[in-house]
N, C-alpha and C. Protein backbone atom coordinates (compact mmCIF):
# COMPACT_ATOMS: atom_id res chain seq x y z
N UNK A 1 63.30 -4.77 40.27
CA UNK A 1 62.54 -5.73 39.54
C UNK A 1 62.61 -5.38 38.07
N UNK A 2 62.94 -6.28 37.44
CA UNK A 2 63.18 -6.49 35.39
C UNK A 2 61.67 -7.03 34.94
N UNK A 3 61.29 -6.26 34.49
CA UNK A 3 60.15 -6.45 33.22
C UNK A 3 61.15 -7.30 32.44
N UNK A 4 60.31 -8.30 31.74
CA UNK A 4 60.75 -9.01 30.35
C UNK A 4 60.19 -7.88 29.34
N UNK A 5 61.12 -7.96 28.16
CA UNK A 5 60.76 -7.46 27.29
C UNK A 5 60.04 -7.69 26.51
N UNK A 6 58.79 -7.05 26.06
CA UNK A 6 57.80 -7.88 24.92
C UNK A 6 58.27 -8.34 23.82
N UNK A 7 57.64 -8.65 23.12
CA UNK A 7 57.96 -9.23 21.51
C UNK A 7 57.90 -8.63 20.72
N UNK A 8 58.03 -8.26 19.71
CA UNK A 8 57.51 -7.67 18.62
C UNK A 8 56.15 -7.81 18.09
N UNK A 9 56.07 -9.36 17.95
CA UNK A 9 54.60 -9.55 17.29
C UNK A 9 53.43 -8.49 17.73
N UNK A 10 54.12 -9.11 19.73
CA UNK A 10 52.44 -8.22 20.52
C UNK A 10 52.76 -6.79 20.39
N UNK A 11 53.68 -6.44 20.04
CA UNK A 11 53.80 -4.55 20.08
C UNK A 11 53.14 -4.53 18.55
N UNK A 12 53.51 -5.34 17.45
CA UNK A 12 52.78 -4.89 16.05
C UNK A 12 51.40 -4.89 16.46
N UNK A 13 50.99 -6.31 17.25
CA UNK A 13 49.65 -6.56 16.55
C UNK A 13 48.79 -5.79 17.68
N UNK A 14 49.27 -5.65 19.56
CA UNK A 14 48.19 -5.17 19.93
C UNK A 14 48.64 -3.61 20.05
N UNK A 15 49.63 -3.35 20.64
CA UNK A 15 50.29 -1.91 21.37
C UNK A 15 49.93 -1.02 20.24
N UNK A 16 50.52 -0.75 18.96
CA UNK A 16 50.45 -0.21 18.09
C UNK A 16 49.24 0.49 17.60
N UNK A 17 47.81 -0.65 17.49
CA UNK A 17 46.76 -0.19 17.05
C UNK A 17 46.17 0.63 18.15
N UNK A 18 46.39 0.37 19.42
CA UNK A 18 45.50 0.60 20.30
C UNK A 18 46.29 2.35 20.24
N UNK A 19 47.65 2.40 20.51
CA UNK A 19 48.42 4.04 20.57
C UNK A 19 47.31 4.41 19.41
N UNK A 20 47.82 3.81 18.14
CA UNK A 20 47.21 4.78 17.23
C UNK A 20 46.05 5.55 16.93
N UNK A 21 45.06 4.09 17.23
CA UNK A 21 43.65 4.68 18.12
C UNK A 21 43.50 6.04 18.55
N UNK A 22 44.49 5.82 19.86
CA UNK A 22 44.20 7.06 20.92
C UNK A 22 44.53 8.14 19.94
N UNK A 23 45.56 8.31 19.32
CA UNK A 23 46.31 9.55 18.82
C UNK A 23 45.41 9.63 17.82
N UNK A 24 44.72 9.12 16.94
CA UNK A 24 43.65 9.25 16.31
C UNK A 24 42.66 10.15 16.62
N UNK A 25 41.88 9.55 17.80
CA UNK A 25 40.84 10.60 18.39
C UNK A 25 41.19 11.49 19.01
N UNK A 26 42.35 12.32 18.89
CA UNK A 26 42.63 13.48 19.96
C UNK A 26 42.36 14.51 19.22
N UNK A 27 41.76 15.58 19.27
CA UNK A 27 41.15 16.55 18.68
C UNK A 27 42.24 17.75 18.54
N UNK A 28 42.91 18.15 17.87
CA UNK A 28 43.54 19.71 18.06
C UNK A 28 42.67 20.86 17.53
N UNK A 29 43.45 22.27 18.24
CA UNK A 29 42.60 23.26 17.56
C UNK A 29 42.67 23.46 16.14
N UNK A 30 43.84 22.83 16.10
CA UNK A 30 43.98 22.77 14.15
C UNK A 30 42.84 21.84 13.20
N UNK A 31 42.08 21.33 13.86
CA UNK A 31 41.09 20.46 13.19
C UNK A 31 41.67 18.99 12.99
N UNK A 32 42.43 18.19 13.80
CA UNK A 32 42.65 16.88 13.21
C UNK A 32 41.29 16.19 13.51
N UNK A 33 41.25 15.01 12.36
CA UNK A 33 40.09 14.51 12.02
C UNK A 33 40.04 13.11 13.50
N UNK A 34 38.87 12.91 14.38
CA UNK A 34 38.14 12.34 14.84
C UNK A 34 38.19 10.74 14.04
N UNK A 35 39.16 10.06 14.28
CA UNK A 35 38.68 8.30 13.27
C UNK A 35 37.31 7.59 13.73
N UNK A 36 36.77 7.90 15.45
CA UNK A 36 36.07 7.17 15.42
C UNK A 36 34.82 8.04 14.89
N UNK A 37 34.55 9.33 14.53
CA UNK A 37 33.73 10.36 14.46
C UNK A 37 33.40 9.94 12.35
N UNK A 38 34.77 9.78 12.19
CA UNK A 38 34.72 8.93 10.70
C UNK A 38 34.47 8.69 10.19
N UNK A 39 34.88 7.24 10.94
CA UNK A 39 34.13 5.86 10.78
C UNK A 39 32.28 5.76 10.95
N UNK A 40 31.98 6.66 11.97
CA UNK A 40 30.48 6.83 12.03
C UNK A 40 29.55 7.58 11.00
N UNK A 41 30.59 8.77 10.33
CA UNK A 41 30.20 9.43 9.53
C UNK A 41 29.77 8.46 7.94
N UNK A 42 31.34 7.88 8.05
CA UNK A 42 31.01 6.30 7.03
C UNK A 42 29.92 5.62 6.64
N UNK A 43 29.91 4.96 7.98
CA UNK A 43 28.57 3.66 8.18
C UNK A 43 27.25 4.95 8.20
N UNK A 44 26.61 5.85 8.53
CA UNK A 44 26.03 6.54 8.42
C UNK A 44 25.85 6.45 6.90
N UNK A 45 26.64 7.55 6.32
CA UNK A 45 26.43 8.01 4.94
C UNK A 45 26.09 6.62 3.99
N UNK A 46 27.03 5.31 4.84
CA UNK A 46 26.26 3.86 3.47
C UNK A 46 24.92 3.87 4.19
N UNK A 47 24.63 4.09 5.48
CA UNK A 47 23.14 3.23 5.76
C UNK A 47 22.19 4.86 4.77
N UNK A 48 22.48 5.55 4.72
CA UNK A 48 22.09 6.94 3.96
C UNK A 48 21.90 6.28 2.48
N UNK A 49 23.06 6.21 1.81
CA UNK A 49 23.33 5.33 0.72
C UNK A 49 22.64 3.94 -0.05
N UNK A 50 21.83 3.34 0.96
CA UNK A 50 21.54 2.07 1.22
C UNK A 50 19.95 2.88 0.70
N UNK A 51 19.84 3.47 1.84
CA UNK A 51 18.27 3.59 1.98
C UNK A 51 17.61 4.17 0.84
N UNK A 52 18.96 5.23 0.16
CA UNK A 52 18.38 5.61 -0.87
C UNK A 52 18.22 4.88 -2.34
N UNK A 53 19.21 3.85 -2.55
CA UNK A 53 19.44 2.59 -3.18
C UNK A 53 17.62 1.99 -3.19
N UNK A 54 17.02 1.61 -1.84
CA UNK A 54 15.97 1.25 -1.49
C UNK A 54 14.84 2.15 -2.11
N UNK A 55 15.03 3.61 -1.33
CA UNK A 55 14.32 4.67 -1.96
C UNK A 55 13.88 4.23 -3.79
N UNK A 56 14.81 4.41 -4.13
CA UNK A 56 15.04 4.42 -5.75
C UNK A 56 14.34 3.34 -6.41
N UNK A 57 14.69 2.35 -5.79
CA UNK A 57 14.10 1.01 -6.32
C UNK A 57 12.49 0.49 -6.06
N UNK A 58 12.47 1.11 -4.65
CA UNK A 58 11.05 1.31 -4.43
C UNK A 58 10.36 1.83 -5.28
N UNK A 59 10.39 3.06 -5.83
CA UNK A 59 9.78 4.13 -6.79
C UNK A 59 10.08 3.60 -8.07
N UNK A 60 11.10 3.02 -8.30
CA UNK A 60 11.12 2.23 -9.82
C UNK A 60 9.77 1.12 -9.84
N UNK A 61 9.83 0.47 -8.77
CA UNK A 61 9.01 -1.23 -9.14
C UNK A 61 7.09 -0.09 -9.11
N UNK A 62 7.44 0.74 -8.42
CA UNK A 62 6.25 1.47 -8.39
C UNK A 62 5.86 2.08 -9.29
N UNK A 63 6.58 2.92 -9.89
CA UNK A 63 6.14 3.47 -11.44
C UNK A 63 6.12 2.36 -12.41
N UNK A 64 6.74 1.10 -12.37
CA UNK A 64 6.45 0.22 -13.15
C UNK A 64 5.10 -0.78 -12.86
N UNK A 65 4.60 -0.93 -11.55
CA UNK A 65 3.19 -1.41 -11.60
C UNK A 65 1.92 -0.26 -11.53
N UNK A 66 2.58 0.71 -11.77
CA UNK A 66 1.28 1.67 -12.04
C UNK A 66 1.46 1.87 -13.38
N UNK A 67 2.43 1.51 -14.23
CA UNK A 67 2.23 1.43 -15.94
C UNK A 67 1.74 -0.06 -16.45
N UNK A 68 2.05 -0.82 -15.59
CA UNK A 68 1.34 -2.24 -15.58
C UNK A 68 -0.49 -2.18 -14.99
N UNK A 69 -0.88 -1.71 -14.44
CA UNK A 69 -2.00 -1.45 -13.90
C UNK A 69 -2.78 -0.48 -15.34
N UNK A 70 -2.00 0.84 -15.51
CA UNK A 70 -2.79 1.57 -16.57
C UNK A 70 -2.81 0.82 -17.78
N UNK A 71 -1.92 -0.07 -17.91
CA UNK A 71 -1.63 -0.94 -19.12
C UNK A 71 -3.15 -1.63 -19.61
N UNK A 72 -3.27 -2.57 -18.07
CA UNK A 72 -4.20 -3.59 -18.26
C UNK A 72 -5.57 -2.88 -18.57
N UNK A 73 -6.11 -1.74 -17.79
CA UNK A 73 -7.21 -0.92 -17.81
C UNK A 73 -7.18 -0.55 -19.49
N UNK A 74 -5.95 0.29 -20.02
CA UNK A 74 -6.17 0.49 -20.93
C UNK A 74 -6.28 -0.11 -22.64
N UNK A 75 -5.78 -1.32 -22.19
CA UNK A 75 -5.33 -2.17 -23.34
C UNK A 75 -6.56 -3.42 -23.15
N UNK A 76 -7.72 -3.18 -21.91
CA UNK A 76 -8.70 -4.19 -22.19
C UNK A 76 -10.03 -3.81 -22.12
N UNK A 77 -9.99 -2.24 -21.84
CA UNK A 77 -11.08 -1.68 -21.97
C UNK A 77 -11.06 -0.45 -23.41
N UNK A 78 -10.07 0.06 -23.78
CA UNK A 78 -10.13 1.42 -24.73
C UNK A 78 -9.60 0.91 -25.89
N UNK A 79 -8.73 -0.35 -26.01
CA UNK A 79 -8.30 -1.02 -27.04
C UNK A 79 -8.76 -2.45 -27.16
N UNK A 80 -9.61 -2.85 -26.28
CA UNK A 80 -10.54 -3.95 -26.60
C UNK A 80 -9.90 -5.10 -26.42
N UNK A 81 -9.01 -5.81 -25.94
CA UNK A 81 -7.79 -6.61 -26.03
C UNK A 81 -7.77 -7.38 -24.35
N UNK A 82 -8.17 -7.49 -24.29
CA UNK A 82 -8.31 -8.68 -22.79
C UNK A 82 -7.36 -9.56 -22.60
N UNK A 83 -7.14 -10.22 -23.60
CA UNK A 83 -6.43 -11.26 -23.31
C UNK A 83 -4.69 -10.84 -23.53
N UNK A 84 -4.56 -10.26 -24.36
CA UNK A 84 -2.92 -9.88 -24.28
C UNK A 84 -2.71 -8.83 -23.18
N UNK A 85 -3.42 -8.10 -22.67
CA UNK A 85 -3.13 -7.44 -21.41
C UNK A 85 -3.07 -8.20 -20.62
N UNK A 86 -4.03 -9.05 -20.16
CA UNK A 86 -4.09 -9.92 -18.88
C UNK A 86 -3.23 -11.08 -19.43
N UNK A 87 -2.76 -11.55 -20.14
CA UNK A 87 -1.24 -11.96 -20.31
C UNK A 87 -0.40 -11.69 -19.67
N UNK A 88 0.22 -10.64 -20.19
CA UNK A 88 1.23 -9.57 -19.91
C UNK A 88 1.38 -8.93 -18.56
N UNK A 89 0.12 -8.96 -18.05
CA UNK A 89 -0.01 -8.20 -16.85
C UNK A 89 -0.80 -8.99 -15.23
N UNK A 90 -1.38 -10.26 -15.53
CA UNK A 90 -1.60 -10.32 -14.53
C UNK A 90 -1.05 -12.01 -14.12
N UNK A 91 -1.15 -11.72 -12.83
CA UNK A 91 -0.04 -13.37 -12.62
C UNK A 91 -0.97 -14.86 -13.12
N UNK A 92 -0.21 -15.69 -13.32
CA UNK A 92 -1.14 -16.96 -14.18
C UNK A 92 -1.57 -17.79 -12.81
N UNK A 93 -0.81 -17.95 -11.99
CA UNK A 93 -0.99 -18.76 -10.90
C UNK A 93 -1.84 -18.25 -9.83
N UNK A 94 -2.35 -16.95 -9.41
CA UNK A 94 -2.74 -16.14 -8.10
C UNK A 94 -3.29 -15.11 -9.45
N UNK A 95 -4.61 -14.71 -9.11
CA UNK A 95 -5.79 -13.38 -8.97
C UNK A 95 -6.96 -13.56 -8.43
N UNK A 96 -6.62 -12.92 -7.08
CA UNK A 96 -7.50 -12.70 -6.24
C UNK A 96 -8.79 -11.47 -6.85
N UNK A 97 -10.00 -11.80 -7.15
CA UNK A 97 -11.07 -10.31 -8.37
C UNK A 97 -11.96 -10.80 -6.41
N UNK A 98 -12.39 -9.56 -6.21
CA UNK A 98 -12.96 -9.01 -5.04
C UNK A 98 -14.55 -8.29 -5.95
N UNK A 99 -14.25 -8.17 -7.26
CA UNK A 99 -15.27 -7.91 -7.35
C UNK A 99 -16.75 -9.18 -7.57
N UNK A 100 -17.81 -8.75 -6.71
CA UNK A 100 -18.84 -9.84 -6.87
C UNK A 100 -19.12 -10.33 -8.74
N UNK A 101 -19.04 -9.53 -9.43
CA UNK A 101 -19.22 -10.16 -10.65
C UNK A 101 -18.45 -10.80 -11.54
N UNK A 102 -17.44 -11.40 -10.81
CA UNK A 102 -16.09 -12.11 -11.34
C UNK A 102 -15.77 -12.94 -10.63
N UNK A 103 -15.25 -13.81 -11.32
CA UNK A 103 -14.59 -15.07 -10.23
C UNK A 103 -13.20 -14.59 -10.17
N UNK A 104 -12.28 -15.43 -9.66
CA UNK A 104 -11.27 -15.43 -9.45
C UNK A 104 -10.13 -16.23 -10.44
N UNK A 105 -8.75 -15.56 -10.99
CA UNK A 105 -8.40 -16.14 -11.65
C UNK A 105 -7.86 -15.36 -13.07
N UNK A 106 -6.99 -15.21 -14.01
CA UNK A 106 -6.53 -14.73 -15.03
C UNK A 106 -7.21 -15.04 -16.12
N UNK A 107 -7.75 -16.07 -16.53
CA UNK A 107 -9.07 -16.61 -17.38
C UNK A 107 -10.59 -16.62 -17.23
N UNK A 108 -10.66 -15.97 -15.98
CA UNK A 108 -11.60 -15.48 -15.73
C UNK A 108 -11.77 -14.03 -16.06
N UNK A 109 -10.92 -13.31 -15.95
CA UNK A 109 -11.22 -11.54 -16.04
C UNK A 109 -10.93 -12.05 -17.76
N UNK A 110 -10.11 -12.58 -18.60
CA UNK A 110 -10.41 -12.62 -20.09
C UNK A 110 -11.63 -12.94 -20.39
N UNK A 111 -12.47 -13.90 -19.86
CA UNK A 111 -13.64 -14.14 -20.26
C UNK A 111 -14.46 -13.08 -19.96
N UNK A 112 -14.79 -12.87 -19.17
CA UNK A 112 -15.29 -11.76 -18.95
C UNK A 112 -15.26 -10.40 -18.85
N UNK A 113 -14.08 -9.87 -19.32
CA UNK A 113 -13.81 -8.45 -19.79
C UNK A 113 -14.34 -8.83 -21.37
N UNK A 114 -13.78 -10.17 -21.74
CA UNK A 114 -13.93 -10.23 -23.51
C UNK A 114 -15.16 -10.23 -23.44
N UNK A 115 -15.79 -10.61 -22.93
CA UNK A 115 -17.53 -10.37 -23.58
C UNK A 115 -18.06 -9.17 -23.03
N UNK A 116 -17.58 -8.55 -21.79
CA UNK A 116 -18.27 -6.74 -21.62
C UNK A 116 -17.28 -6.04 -23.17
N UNK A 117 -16.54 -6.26 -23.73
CA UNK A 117 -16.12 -5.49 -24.73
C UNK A 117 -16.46 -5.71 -25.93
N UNK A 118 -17.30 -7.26 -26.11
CA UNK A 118 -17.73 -7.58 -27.26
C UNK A 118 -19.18 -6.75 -27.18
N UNK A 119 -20.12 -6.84 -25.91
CA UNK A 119 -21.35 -6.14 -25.91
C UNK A 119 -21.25 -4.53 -25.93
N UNK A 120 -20.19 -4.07 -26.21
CA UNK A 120 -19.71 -2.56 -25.77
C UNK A 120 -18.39 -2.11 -26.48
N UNK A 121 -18.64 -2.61 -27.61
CA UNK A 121 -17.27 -2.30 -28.58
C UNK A 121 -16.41 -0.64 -28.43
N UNK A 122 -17.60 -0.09 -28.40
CA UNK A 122 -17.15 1.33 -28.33
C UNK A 122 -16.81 1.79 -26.97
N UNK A 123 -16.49 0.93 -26.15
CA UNK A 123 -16.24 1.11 -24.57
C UNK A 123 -15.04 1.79 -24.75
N UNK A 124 -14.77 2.86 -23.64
CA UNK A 124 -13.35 3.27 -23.15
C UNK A 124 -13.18 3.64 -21.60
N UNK A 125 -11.73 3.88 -21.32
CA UNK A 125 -11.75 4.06 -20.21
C UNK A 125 -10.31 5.38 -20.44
N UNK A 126 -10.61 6.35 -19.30
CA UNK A 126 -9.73 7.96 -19.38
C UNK A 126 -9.21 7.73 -17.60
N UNK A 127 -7.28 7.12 -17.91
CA UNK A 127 -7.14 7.91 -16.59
C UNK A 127 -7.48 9.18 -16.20
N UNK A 128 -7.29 9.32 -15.14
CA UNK A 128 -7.45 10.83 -14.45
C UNK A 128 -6.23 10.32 -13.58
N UNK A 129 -5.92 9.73 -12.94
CA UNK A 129 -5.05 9.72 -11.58
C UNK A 129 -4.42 8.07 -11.36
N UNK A 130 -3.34 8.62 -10.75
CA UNK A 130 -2.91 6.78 -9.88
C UNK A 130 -2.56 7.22 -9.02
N UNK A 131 -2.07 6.60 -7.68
CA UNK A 131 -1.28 6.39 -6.65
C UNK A 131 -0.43 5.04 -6.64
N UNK A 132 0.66 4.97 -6.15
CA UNK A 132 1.08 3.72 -5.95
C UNK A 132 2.01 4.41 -4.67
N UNK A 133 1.85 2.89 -4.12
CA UNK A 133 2.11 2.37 -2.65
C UNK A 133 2.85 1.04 -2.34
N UNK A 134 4.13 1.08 -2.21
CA UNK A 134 4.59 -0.23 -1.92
C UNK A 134 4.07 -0.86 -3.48
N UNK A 135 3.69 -2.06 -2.74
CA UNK A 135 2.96 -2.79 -3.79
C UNK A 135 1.34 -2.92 -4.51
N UNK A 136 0.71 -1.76 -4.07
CA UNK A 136 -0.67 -1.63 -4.74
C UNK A 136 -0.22 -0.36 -5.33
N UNK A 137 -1.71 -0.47 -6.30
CA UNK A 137 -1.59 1.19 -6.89
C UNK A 137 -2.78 1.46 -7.06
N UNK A 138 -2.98 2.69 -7.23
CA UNK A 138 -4.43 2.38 -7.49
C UNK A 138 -5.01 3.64 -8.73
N UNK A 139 -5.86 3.39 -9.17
CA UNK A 139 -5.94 4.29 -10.26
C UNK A 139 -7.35 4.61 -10.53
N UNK A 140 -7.80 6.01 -10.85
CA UNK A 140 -9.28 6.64 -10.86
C UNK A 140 -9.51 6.91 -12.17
N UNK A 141 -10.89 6.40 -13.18
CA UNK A 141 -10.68 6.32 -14.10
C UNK A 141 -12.08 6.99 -14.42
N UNK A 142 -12.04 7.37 -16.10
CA UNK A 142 -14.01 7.65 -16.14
C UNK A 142 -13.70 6.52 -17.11
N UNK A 143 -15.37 6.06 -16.81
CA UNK A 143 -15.46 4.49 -17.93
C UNK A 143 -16.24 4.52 -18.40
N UNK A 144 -16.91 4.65 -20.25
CA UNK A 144 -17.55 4.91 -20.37
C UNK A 144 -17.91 3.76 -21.66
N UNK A 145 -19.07 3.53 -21.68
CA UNK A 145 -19.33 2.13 -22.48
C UNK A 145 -20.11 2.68 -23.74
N UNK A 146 -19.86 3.88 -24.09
CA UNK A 146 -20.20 4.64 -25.19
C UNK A 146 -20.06 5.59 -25.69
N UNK A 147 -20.13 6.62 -26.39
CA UNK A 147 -19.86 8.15 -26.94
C UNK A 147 -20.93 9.06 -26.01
N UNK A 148 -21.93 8.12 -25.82
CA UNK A 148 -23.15 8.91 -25.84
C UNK A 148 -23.34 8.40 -24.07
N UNK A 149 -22.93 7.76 -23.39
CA UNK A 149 -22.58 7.72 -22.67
C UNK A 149 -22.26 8.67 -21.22
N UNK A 150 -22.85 8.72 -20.43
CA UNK A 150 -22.21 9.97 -19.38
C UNK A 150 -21.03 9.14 -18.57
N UNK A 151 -21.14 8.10 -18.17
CA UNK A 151 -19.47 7.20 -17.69
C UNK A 151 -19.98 7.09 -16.31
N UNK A 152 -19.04 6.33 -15.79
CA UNK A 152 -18.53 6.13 -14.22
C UNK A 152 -17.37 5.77 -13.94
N UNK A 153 -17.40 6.75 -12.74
CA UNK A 153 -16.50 6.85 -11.99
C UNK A 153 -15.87 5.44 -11.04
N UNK A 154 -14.81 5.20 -11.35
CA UNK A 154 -14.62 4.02 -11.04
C UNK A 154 -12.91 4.07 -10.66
N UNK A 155 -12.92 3.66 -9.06
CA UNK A 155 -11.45 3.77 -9.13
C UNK A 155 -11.09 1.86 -8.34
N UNK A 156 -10.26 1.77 -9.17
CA UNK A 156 -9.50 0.08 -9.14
C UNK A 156 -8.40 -0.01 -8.08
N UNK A 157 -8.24 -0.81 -7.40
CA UNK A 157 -6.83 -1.10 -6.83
C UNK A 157 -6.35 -2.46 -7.34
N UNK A 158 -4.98 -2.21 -7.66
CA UNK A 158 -4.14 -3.35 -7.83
C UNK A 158 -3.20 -3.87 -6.79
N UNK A 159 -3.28 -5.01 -6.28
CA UNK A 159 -1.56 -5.50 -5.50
C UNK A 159 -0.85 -6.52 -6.68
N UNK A 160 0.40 -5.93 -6.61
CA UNK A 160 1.20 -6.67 -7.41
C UNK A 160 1.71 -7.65 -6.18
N UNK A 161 2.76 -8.62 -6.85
CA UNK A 161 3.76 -9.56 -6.63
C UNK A 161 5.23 -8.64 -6.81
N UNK A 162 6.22 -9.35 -6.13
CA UNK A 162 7.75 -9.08 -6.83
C UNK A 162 7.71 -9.41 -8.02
N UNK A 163 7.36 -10.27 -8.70
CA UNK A 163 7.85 -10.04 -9.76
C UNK A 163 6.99 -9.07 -10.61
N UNK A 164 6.48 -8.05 -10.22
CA UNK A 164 5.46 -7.18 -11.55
C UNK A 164 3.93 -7.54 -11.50
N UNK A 165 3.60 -8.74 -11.17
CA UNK A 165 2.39 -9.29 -12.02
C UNK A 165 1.35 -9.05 -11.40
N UNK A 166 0.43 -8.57 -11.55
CA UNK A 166 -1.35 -8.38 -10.34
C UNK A 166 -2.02 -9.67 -10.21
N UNK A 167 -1.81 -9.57 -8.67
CA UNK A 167 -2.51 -11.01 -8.20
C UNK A 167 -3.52 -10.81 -7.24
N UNK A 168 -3.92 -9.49 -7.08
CA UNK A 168 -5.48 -9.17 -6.54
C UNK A 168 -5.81 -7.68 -7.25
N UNK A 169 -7.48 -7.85 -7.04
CA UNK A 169 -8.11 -6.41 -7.77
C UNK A 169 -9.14 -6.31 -6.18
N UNK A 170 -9.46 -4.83 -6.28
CA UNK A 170 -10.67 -4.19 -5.74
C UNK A 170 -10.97 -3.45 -6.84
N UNK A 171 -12.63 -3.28 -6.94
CA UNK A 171 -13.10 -1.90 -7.44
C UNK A 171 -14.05 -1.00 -6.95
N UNK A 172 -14.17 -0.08 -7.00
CA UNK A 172 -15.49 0.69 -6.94
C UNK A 172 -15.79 1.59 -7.79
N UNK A 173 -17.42 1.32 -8.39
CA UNK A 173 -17.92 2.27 -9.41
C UNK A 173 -18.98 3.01 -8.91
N UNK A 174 -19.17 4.15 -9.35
CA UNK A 174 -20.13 5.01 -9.09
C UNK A 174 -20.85 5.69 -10.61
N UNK A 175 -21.85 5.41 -10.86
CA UNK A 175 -22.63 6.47 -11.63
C UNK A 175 -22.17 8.05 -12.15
N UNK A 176 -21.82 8.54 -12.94
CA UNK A 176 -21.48 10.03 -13.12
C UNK A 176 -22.97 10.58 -12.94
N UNK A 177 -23.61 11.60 -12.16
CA UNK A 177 -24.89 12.14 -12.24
C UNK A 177 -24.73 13.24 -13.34
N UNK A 178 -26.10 13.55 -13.68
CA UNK A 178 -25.95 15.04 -14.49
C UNK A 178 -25.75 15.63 -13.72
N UNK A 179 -26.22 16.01 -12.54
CA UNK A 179 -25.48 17.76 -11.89
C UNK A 179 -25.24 16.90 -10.37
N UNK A 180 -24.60 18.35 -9.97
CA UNK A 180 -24.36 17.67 -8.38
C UNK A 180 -24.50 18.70 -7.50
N UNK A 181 -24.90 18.60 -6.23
CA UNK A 181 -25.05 19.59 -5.63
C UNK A 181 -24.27 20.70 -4.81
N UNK A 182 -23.10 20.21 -5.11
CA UNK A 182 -21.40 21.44 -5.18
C UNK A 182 -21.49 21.88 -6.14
N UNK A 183 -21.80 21.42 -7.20
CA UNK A 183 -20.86 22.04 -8.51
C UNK A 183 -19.85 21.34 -8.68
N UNK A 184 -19.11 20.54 -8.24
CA UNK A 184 -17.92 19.80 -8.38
C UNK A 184 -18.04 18.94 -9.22
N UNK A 185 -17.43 18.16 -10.23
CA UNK A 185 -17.42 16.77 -11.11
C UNK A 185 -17.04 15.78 -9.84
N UNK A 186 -17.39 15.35 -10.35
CA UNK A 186 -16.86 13.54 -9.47
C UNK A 186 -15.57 12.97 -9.77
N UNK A 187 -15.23 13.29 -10.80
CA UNK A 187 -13.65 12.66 -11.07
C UNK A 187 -12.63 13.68 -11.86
């Protein structure tokens, strides 16, 4: 019995890859390299590559809304300026304020930061700390609405948007006491 002879095409296109394949993955004691061991090492090292791409960018948009966050704190409470911070910094369309003495809204925290800074000119506010997370950050501040002043402790959370901008607040303030019963400061 006569086999027909194949073609060329099917020896280029299938016979060929598939030999090479094999002879590919055959291991000697001399160290020949593994293609499919490779190729895994490859796609590995981009999804490695990838993540850290991600990594990176994560921690960029993050150090940039925790300088957007200290921005707004500091440029509308220690430099008196409400309205070009909350410009600059918070979204025009979406702000969600959680706090009961504010409405909701970007013209709302101007109005009303601008008049706690008009009754309290000498107001400031001293990071101590941030965190940022994904897309919130949050930052612990002393706030103090005078020289003479003992402050409170007051730490803010921000959620940003993709694009940068804060479109919700939380806060909580606490009183600084004169003494405490650790010995510890509060902030």
């Amino acid at each position: 019995m006569s086999f027909p002879r194949p073609r060329k095409p099917f020896l280029v296109a299938v016979l060929i890859p598939v030999i090479g394949a094999a002879f590919a993955t055959v291991s000697t004691s001399a160290g020949a390299t593994d293609l499919n061991t490779s190729t895994r090492h490859t796609q590995v090292s981009n999804v490695e590559a990838d993540r850290s791409a991600d990594t990176a960018n994560l921690k960029s948009r993050e150090s940039a809304n925790t300088r957007a966050a200290v921005g707004l704190l500091v440029g509308s409470f220690s430099k008196h300026d409400p309205r070009t911070y909350a410009l600059r910094y918070i979204d025009a369309g979406t702000y969600i304020q959680h706090n009961p003495n504010f409405d909701n809204g970007r013209d709302a925290f101007i109005k009303g930061i601008g008049h706690f800074v008009e009754e309290f000119p000498e107001s400031r506010v001293d990071v101590k700390r941030s965190v940022a997370q994904g897309d919130l950050v949050v930052v612990q501040t002393l706030f103090k609405e005078g020289p003479d002043d003992r402050g409170t402790a007051v730490v803010d959370t921000f959620r940003f948007n993709k694009r940068g901008k804060i479109v919700e607040h939380w806060d909580v303030l606490q009183a600084i006491a004169p003494t405490t019963a650790n010995g510890n400061p509060q902030i």
